[in-house]
Protein backbone atom coordinates (compact mmCIF):
# COMPACT_ATOMS: atom_id res chain seq x y z
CA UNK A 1 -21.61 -7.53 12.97
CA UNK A 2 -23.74 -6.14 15.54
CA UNK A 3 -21.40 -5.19 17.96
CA UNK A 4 -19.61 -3.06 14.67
CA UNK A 5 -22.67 -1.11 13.83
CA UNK A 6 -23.65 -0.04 17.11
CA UNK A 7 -19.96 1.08 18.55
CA UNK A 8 -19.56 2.89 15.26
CA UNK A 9 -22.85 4.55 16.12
CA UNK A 10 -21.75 5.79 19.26
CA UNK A 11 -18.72 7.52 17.71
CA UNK A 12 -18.94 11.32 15.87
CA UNK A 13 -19.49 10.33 12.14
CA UNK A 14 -17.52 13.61 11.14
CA UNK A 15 -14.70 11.61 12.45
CA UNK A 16 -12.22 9.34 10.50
CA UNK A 17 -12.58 5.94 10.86
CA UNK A 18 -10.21 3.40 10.50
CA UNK A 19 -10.19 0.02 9.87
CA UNK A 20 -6.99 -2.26 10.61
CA UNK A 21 -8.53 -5.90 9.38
CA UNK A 22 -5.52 -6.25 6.99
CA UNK A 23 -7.87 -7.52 4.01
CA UNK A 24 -11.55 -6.11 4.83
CA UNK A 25 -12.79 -7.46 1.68
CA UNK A 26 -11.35 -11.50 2.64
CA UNK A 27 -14.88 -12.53 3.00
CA UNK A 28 -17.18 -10.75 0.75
CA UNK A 29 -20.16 -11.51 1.91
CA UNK A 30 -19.31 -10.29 5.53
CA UNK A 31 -17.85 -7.33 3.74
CA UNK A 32 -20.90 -6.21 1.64
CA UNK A 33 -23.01 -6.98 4.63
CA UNK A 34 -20.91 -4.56 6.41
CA UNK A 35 -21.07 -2.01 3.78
CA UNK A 36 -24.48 -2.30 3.12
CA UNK A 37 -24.75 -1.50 7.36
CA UNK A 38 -22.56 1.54 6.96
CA UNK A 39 -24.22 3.32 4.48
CA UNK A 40 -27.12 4.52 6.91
CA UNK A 41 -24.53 6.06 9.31
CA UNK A 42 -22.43 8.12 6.60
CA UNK A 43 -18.89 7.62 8.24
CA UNK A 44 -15.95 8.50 6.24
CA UNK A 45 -13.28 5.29 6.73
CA UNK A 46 -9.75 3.98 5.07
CA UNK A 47 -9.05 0.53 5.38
CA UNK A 48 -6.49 -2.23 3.65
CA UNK A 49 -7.47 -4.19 1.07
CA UNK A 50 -6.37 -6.67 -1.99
CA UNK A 51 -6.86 -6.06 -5.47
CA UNK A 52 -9.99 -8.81 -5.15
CA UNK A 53 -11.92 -5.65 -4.97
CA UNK A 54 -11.94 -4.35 -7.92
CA UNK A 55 -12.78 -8.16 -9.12
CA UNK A 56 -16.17 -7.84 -7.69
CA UNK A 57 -18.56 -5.14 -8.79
CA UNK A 58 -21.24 -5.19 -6.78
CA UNK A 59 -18.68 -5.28 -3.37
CA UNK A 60 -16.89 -2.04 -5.20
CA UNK A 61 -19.86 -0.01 -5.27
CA UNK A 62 -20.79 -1.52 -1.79
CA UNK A 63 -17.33 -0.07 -0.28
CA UNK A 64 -17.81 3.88 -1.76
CA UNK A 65 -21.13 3.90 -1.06
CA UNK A 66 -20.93 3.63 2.75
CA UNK A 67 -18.27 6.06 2.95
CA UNK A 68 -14.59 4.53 1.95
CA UNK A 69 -12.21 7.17 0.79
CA UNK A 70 -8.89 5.66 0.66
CA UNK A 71 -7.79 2.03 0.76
CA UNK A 72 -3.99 0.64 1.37
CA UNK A 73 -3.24 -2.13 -1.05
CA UNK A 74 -0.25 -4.47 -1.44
CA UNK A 75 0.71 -4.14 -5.33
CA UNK A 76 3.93 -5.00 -3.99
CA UNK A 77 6.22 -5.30 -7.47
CA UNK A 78 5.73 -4.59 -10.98
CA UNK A 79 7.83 -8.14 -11.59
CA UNK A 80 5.71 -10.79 -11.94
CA UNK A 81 8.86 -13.01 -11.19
CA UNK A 82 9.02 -11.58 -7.88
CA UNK A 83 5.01 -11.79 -7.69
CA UNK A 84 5.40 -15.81 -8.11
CA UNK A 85 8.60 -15.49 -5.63
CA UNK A 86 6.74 -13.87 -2.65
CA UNK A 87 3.73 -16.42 -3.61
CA UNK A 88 0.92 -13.33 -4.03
CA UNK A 89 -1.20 -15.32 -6.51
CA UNK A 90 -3.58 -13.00 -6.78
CA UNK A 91 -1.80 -9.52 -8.35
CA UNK A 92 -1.04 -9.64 -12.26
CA UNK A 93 1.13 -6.44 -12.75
CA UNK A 94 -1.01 -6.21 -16.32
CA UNK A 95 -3.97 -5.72 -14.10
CA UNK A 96 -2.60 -3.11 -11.78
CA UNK A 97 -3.58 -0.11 -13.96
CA UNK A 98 -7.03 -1.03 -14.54
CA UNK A 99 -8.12 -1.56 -11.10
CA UNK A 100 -6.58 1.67 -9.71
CA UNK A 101 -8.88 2.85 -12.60
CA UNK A 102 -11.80 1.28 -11.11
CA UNK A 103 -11.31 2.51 -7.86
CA UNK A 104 -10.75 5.87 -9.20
CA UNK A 105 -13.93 5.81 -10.96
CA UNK A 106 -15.68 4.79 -7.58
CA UNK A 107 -14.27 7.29 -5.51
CA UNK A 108 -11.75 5.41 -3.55
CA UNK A 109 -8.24 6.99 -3.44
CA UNK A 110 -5.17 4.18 -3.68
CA UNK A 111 -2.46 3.72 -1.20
CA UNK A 112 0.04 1.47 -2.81
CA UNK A 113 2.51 -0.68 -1.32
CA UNK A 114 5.93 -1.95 -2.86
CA UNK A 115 9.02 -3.81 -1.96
CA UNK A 116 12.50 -3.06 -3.11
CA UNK A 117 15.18 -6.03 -2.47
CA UNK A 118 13.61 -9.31 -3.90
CA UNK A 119 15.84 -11.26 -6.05
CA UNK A 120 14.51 -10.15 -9.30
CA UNK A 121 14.84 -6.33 -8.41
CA UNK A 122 17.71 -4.45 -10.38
CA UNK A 123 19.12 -0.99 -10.26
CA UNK A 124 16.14 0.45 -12.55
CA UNK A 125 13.24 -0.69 -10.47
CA UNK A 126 13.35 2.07 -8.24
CA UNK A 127 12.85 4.25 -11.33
CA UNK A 128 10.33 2.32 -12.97
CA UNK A 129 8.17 1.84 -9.85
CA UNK A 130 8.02 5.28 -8.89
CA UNK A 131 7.75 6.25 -12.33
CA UNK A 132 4.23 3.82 -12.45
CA UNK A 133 3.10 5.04 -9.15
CA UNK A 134 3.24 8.67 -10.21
CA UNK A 135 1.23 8.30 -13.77
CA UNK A 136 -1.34 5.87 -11.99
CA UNK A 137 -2.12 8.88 -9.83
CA UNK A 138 -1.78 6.83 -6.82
CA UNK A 139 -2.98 9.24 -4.08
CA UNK A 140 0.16 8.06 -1.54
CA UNK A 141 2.37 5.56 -1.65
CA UNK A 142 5.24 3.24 0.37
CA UNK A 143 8.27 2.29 -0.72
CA UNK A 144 10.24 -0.41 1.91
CA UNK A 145 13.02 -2.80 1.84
CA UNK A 146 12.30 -7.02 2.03
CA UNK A 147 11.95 -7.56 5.46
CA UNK A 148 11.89 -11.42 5.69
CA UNK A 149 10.08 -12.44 9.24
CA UNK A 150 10.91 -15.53 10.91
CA UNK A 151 8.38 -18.44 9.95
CA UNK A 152 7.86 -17.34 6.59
CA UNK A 153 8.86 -19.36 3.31
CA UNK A 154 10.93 -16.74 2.54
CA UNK A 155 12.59 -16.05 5.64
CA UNK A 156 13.78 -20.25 5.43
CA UNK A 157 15.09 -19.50 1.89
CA UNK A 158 17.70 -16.79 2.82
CA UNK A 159 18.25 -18.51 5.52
CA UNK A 160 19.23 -21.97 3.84
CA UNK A 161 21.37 -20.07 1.50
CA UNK A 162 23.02 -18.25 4.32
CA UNK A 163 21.61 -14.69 3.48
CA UNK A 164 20.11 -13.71 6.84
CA UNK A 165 22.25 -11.45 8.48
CA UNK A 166 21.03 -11.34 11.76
CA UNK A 167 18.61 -13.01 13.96
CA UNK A 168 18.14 -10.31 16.59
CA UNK A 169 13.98 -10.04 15.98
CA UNK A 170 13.84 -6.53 17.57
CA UNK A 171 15.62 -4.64 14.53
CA UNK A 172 13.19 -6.69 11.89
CA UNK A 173 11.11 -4.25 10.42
CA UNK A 174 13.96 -1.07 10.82
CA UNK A 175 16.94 -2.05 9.23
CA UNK A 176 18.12 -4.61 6.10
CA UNK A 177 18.05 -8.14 7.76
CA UNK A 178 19.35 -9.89 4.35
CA UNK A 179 21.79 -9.53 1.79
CA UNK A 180 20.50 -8.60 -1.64
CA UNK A 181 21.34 -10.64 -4.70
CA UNK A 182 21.10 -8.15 -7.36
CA UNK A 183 21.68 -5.22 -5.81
CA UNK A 184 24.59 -3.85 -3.22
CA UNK A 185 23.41 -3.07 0.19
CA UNK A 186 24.37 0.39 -0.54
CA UNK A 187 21.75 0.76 -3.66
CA UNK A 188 18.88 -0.61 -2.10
CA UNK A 189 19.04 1.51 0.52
CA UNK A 190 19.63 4.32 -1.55
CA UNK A 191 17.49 3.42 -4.05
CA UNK A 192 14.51 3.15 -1.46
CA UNK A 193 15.66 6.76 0.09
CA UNK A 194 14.91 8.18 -3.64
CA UNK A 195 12.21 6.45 -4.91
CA UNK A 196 10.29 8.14 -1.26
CA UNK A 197 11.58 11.69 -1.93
CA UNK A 198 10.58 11.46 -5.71
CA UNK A 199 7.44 10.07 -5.08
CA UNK A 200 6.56 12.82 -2.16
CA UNK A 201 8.15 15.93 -4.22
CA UNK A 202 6.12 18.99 -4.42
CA UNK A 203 5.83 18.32 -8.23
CA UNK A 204 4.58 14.56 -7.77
CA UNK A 205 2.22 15.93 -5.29
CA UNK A 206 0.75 18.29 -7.41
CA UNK A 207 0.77 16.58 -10.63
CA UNK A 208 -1.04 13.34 -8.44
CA UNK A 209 -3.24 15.32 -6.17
CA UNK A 210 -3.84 18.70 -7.91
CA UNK A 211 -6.42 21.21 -7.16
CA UNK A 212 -9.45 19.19 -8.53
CA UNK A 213 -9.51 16.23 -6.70
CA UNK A 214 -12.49 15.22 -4.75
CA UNK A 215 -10.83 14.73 -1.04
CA UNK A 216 -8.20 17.05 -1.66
CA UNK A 217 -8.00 18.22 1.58
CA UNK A 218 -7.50 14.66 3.01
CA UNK A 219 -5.03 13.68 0.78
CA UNK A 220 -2.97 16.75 0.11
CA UNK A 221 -2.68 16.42 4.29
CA UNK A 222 -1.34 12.71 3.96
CA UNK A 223 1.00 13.76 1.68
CA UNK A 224 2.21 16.97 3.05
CA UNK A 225 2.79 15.23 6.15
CA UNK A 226 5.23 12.34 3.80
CA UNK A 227 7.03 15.04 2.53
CA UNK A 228 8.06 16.46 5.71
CA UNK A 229 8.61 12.91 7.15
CA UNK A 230 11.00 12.21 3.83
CA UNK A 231 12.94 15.59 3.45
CA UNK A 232 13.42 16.28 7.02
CA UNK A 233 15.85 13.29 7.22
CA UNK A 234 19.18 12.33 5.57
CA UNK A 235 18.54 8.63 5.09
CA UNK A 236 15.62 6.39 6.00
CA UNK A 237 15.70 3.02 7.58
């Protein structure tokens, strides 16, 4: 914890920081011990989270309070089938909109993440998740495709049932890797290509961002730079 504080306090606090712990909050009390650390230095910092946070009071107000602005979490479907597929225990779709409430409240923009391609997914979910994302005010978002790694419970499934297209491990992560029940290859991709380029639309942008909101700057950068990322190419992989 030490070693945290004081390399952070070497550093230009008018700088971004970022931290890439893929659940900062997994051990609260580390966490709020952290935050509570932070707050002295008055750092601005984005990290990755699960919806635990908004769970626990006390670590909430802990997290704005030394300087968190945005936080990436893994809401991943709005199908609780595919929830209890993909085992995350801990998301309840009924929950989703209050906690990006409470976050909101706190001062903590929402980067949400979401996966097209699991089994339950069917030719409206593109719609409908895009269409949640956008009236939740998320402040950014990511769309991507199933990407089943090797040693995962998932990964074993497709492949028992013969739905693993290729094993080459350098193109996991960049192109579809499985075939789709419900949907054609063709949809999902397309589907994903939309559901990006709806999301990051001048419109969305403004109606999610506005002129009012408290980091505009920040986040009206992040998703400029998404739209030209989306629009500037035909298809994305």
């Amino acid at each position: 914890m030490a070693e945290i504080i004081n390399e952070i306090a070497t550093l230009d606090s008018k700088k971004l920081f970022v931290f890439l712990d893929d659940n900062i909050v997994g051990n609260p009390k580390f966490a709020k011990e952290l935050f509570r650390l932070l707050i002295p230095l008055k750092i601005k910092w984005v990290g990755q989270c699960s919806v635990t946070i908004a769970k626990d009071d006390e670590l909430l107000k802990l997290a704005a309070a030394s300087g968190c602005v945005d936080l990436f979490i893994g809401f991943e479907s709005l199908s609780p089938s595919n929830l209890q597929a993909v085992g995350k225990k801990i998301n309840a779709v009924d929950e989703y909109q209050t906690i990006i409430k409470k976050l909101h409240k706190a001062g903590i923009g929402v980067h949400g993440f979401f996966i097209f391609g699991l089994d339950g997914d069917d030719a409206g979910s593109f719609k409908r998740t895009v269409s949640f994302a956008q009236k939740a005010h998320l402040e950014s978002a990511q769309f991507d495709i199933l990407t089943p790694y090797p040693g995962t419970a998932i990964f074993e499934s497709l492949d028992k049932a013969g739905r693993i297209l290729s094993k080459d491990w350098s193109q996991y992560g960049h192109d579809l890797m499985f075939e789709p029940k419900s949907l054609s290859r063709e949809i999902l991709q397309e589907g994903r290509t939309r559901a990006w380029r709806e999301f990051y639309s001048l419109p969305s942008i403004w109606k999610r961002i506005g002129a009012g909101h408290h980091n505009s700057f920040f986040f009206w950068g992040a998703n400029l730079y998404y739209y030209y990322q989306v629009h500037r190419l035909r298809t994305l992989h």
